[in-house]
PDB file of N, CA and C in Angstrom:
ATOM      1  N   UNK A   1      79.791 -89.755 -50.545  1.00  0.00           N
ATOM      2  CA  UNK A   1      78.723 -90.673 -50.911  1.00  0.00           C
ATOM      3  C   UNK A   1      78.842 -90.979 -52.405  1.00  0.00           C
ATOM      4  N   UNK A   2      78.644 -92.536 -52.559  1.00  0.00           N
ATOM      5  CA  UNK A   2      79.064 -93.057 -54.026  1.00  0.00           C
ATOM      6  C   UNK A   2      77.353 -92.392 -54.627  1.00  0.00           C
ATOM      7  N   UNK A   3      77.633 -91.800 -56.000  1.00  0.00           N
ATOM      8  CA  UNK A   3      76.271 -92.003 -56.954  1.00  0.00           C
ATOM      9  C   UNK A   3      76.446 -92.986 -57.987  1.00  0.00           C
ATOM     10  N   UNK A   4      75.869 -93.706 -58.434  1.00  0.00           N
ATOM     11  CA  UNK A   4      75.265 -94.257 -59.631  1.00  0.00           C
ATOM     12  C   UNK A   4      74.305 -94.528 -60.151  1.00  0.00           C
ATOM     13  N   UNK A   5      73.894 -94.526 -61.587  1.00  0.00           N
ATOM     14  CA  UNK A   5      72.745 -94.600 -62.239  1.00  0.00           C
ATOM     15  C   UNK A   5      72.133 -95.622 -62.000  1.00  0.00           C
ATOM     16  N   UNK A   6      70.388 -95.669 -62.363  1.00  0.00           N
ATOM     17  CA  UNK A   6      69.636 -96.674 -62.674  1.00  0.00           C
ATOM     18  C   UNK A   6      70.289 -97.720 -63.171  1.00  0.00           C
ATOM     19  N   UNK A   7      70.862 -97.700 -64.730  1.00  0.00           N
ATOM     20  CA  UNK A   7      71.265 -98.636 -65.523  1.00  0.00           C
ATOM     21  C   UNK A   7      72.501 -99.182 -64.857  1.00  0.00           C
ATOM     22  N   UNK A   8      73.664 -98.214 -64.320  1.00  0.00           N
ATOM     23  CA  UNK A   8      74.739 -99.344 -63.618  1.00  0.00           C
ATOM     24  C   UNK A   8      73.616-100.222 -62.259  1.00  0.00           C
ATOM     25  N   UNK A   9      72.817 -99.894 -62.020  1.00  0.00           N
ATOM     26  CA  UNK A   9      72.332-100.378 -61.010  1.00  0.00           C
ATOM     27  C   UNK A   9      71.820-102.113 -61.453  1.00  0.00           C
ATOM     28  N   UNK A  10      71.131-101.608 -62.659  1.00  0.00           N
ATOM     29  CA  UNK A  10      70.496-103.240 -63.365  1.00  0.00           C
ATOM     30  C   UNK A  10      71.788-103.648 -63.475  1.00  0.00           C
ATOM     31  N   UNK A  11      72.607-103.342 -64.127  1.00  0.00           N
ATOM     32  CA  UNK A  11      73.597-104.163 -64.450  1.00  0.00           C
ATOM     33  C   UNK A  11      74.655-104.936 -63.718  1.00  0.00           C
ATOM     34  N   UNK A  12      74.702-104.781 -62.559  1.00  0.00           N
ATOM     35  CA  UNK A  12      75.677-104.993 -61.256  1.00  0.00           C
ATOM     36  C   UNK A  12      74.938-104.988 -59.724  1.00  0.00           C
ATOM     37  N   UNK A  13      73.485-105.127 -59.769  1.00  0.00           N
ATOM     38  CA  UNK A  13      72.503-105.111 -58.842  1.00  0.00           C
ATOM     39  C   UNK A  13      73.352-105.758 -57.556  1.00  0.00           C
ATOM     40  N   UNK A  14      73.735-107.137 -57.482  1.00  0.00           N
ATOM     41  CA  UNK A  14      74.494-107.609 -56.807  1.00  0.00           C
ATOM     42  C   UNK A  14      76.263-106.780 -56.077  1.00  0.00           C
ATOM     43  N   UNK A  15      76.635-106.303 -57.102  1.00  0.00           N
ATOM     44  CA  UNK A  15      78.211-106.268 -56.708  1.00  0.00           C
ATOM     45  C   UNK A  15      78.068-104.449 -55.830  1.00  0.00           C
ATOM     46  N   UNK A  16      76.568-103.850 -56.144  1.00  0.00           N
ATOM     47  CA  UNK A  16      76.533-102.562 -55.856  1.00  0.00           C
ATOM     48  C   UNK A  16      75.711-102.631 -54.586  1.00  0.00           C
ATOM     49  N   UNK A  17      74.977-103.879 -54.563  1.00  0.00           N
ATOM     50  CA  UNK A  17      74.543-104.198 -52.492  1.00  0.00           C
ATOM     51  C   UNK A  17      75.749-104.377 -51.598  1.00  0.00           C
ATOM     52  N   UNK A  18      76.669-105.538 -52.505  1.00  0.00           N
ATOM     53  CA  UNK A  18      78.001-105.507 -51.491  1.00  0.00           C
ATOM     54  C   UNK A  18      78.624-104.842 -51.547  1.00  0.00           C
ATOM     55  N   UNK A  19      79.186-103.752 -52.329  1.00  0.00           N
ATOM     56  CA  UNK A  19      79.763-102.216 -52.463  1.00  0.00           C
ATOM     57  C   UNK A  19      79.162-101.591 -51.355  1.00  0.00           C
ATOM     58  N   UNK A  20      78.016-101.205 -51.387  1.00  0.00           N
ATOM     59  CA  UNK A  20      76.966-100.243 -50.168  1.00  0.00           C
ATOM     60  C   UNK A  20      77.830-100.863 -48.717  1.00  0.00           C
ATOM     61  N   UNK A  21      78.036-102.095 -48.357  1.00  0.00           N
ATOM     62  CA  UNK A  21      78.565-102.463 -47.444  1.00  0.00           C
ATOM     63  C   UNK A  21      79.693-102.094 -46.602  1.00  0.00           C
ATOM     64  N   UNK A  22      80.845-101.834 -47.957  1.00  0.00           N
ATOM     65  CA  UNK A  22      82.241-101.449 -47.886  1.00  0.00           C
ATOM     66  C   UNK A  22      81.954 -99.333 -47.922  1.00  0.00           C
ATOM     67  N   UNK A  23      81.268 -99.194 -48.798  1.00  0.00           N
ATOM     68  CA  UNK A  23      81.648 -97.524 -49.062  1.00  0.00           C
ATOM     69  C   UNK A  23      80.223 -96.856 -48.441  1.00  0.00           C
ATOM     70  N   UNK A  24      79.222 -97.189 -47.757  1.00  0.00           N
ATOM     71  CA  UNK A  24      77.891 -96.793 -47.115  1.00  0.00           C
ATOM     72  C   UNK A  24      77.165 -96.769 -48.006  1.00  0.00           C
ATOM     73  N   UNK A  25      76.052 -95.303 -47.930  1.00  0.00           N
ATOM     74  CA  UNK A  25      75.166 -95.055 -48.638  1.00  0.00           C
ATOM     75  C   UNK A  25      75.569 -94.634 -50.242  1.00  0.00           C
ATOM     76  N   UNK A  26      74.597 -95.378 -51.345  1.00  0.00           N
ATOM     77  CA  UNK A  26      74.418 -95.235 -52.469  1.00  0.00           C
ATOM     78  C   UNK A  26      73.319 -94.793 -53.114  1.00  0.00           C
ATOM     79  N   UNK A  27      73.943 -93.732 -53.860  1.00  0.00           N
ATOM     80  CA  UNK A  27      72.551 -93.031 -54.019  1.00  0.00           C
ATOM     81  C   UNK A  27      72.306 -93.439 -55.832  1.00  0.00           C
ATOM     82  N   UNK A  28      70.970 -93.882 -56.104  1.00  0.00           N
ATOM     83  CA  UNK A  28      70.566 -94.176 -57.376  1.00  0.00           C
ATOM     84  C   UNK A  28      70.188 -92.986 -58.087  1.00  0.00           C
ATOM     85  N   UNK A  29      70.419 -92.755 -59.250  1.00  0.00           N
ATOM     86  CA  UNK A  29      70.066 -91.637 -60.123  1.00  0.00           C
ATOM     87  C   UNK A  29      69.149 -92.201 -61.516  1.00  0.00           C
ATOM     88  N   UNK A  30      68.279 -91.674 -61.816  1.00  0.00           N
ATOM     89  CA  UNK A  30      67.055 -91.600 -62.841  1.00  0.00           C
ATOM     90  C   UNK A  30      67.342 -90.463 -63.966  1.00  0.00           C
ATOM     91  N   UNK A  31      68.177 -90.633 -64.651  1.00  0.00           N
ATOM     92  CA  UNK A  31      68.596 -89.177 -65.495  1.00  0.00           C
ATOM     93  C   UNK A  31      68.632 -88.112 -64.566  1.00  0.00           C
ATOM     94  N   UNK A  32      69.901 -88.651 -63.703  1.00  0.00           N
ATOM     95  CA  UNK A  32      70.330 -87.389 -63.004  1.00  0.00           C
ATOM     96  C   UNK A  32      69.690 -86.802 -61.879  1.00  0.00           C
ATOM     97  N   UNK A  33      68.412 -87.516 -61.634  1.00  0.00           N
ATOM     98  CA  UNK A  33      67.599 -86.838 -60.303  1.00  0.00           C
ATOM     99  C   UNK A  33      67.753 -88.124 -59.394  1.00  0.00           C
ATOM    100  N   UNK A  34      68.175 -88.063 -58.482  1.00  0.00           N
ATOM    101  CA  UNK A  34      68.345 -89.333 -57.044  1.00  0.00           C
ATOM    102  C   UNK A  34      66.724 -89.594 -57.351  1.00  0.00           C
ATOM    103  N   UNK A  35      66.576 -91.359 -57.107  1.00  0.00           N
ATOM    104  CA  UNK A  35      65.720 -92.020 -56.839  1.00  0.00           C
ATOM    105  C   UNK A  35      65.671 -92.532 -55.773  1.00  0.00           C
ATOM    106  N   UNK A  36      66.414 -93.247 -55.331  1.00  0.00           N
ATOM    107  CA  UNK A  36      67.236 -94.253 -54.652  1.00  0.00           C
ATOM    108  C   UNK A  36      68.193 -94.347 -53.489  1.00  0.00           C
ATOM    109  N   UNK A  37      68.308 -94.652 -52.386  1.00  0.00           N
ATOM    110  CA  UNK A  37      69.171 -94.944 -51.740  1.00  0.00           C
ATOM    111  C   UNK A  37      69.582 -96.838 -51.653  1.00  0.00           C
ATOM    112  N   UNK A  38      70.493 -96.914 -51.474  1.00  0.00           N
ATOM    113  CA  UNK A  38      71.348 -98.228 -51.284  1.00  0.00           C
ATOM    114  C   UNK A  38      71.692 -98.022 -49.549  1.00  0.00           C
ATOM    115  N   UNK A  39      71.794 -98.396 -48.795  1.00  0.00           N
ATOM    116  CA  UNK A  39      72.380 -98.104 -47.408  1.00  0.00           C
ATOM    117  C   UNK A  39      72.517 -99.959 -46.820  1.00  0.00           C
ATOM    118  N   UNK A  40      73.985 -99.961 -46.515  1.00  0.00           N
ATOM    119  CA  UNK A  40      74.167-101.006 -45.452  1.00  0.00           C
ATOM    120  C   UNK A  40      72.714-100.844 -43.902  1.00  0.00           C
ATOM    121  N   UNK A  41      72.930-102.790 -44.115  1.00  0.00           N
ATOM    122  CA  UNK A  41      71.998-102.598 -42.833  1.00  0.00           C
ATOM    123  C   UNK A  41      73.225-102.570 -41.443  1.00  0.00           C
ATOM    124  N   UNK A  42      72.641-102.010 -40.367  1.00  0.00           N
ATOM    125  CA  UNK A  42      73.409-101.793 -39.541  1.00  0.00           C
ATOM    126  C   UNK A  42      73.667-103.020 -39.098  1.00  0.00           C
ATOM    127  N   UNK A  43      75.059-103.119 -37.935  1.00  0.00           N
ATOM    128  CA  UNK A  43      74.753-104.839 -37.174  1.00  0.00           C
ATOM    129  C   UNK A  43      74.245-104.429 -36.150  1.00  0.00           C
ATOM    130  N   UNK A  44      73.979-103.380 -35.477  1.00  0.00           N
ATOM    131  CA  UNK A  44      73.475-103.490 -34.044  1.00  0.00           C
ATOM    132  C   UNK A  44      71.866-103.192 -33.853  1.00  0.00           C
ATOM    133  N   UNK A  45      71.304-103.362 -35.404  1.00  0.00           N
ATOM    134  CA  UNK A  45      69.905-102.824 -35.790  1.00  0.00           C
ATOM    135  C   UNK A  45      69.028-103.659 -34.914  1.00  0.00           C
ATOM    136  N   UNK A  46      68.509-103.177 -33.682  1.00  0.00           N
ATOM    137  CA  UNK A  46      68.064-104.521 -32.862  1.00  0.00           C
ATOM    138  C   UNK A  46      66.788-104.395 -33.314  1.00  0.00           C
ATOM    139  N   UNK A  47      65.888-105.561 -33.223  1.00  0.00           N
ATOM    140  CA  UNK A  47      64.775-105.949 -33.190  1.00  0.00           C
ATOM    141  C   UNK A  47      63.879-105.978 -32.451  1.00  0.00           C
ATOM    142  N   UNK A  48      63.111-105.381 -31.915  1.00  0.00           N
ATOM    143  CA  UNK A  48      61.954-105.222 -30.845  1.00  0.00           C
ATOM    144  C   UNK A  48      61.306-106.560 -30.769  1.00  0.00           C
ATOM    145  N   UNK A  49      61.419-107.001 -29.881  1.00  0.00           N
ATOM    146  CA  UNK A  49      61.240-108.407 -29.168  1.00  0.00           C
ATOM    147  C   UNK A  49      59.847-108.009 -28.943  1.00  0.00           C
ATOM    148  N   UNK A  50      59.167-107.039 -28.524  1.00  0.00           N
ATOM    149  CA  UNK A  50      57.740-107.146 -28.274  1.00  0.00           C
ATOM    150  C   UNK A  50      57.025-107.136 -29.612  1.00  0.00           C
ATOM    151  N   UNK A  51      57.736-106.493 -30.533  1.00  0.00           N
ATOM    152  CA  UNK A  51      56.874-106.788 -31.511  1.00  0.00           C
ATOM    153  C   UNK A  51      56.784-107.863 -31.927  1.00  0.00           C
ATOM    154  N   UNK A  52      57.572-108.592 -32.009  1.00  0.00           N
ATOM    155  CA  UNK A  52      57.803-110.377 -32.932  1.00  0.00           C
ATOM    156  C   UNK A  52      56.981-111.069 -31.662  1.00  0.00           C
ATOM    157  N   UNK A  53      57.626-110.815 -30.764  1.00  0.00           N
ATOM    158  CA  UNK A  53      56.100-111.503 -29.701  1.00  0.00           C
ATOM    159  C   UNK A  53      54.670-111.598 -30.195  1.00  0.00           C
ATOM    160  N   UNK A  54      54.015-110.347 -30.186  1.00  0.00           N
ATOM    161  CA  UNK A  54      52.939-110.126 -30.923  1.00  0.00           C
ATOM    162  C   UNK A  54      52.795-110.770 -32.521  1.00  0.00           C
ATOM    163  N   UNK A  55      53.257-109.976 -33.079  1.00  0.00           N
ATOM    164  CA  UNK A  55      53.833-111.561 -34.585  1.00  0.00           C
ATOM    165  C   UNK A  55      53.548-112.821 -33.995  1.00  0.00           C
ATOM    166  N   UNK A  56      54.290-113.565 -33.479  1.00  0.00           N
ATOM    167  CA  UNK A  56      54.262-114.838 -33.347  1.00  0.00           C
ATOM    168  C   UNK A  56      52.648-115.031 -32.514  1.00  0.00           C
ATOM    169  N   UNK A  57      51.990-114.401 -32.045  1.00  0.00           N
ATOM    170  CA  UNK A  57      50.913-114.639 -31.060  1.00  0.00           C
ATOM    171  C   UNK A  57      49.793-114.736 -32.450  1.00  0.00           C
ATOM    172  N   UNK A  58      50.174-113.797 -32.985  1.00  0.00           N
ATOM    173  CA  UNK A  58      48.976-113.266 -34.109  1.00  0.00           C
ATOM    174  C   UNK A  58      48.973-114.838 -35.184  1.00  0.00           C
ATOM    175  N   UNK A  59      50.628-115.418 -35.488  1.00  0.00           N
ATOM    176  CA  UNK A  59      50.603-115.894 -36.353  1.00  0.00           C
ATOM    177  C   UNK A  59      50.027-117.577 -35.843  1.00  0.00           C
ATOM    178  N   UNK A  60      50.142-117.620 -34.469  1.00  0.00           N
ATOM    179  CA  UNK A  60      49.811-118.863 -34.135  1.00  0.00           C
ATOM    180  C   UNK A  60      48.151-119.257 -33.839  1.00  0.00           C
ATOM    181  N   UNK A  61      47.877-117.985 -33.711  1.00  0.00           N
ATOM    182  CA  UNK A  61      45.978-117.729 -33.556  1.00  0.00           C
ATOM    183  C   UNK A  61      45.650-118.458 -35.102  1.00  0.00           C
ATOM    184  N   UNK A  62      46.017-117.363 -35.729  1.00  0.00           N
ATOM    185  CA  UNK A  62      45.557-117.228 -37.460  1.00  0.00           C
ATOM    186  C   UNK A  62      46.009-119.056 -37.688  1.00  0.00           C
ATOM    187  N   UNK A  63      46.940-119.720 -37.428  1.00  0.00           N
ATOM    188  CA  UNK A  63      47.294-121.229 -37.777  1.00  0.00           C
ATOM    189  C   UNK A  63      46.360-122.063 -37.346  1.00  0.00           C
ATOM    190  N   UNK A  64      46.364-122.018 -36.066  1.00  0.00           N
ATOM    191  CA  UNK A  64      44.970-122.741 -35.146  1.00  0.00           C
ATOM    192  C   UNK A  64      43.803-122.637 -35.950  1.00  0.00           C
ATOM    193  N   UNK A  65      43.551-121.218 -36.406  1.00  0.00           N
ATOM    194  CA  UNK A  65      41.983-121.727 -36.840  1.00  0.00           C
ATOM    195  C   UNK A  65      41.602-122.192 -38.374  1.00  0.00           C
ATOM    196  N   UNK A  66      42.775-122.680 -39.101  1.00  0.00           N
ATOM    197  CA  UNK A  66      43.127-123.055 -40.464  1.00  0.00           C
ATOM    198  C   UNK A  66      43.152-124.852 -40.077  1.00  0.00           C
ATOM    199  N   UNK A  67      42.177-125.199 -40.496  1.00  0.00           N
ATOM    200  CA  UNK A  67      42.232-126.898 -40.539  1.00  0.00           C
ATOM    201  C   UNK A  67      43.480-127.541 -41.962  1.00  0.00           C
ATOM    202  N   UNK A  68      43.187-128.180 -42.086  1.00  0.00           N
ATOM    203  CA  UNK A  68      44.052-128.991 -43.151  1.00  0.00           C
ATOM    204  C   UNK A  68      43.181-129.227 -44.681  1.00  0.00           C
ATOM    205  N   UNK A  69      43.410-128.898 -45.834  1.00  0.00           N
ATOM    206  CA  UNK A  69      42.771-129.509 -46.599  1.00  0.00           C
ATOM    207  C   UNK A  69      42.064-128.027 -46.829  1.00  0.00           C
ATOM    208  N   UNK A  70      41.514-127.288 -46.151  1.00  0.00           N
ATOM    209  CA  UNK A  70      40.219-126.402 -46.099  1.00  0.00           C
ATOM    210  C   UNK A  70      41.018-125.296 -46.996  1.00  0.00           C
ATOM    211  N   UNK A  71      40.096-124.061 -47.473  1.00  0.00           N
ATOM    212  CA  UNK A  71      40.172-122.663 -48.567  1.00  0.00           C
ATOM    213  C   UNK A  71      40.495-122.142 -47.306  1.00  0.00           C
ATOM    214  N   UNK A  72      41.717-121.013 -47.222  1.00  0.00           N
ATOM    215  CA  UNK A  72      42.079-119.966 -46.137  1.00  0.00           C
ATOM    216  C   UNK A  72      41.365-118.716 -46.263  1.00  0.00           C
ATOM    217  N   UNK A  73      40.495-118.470 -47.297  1.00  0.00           N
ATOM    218  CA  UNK A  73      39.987-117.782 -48.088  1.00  0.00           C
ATOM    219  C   UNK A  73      38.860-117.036 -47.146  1.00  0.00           C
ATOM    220  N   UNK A  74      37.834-117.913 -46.204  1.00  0.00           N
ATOM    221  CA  UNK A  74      37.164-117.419 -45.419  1.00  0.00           C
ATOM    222  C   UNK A  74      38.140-116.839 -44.471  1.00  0.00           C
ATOM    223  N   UNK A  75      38.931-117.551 -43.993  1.00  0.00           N
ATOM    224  CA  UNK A  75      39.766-117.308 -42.585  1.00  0.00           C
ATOM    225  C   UNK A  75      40.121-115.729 -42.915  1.00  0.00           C
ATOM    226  N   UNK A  76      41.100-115.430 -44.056  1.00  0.00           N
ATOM    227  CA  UNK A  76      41.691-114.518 -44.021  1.00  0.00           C
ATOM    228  C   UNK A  76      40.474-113.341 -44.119  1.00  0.00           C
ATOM    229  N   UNK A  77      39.281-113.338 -44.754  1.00  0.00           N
ATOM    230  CA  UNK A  77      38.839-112.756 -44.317  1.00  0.00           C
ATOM    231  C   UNK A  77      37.886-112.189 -43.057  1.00  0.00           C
ATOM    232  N   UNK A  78      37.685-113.559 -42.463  1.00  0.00           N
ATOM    233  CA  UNK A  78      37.132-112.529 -41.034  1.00  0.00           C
ATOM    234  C   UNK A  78      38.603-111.869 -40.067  1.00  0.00           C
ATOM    235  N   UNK A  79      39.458-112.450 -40.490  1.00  0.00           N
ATOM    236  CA  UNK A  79      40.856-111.607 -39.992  1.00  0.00           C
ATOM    237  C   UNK A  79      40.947-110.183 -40.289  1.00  0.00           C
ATOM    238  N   UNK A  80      40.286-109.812 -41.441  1.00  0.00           N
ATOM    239  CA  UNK A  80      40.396-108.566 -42.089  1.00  0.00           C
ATOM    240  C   UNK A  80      39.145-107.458 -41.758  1.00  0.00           C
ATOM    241  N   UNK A  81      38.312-108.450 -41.429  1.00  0.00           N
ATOM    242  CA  UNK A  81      36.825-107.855 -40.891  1.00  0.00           C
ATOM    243  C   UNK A  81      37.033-107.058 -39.493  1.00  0.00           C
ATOM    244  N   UNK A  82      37.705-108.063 -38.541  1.00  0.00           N
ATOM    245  CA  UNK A  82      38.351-107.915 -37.165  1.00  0.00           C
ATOM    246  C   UNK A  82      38.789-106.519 -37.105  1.00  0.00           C
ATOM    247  N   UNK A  83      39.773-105.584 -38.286  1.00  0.00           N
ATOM    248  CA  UNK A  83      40.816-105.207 -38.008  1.00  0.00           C
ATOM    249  C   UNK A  83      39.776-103.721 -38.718  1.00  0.00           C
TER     250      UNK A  83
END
């Protein structure tokens, strides 16, 4: 497992996500104490279809009751009242 610091981290933020890709997990260090992991996402990381179902149900309710023009401001909160 690759380590590198905080600071190589600012400095190469980019070239050390696509590194994680090629060499796995990267572990970030804070003066020497791990903060951090870097880890490739998997490809076979599947997605639970029932959940995004639900997502999409939730997100099309919450749209419907948002007119045009209007503050979302009430909406979002009796959404929050609900819960």
């Amino acid at each position: 497992m690759k380590t590198i610091s905080i600071r190589e981290l600012h400095e190469k933020t980019g070239e050390w996500v696509r590194r994680s890709e090629k060499l796995g997990a990267i572990t970030v260090t804070d003066r020497g104490r791990a903060v951090a992991q870097i880890v490739p996402v998997e490809a076979n990381a599947a997605v639970n279809p029932f959940a995004v179902r639900k997502l999409r149900r939730a997100y099309s309710r919450m749209l419907g009751s948002l007119k045009a023009g209007t503050d979302s401001t009430q909406s979002v909160a009796e959404d929050r009242d609900r819960k």
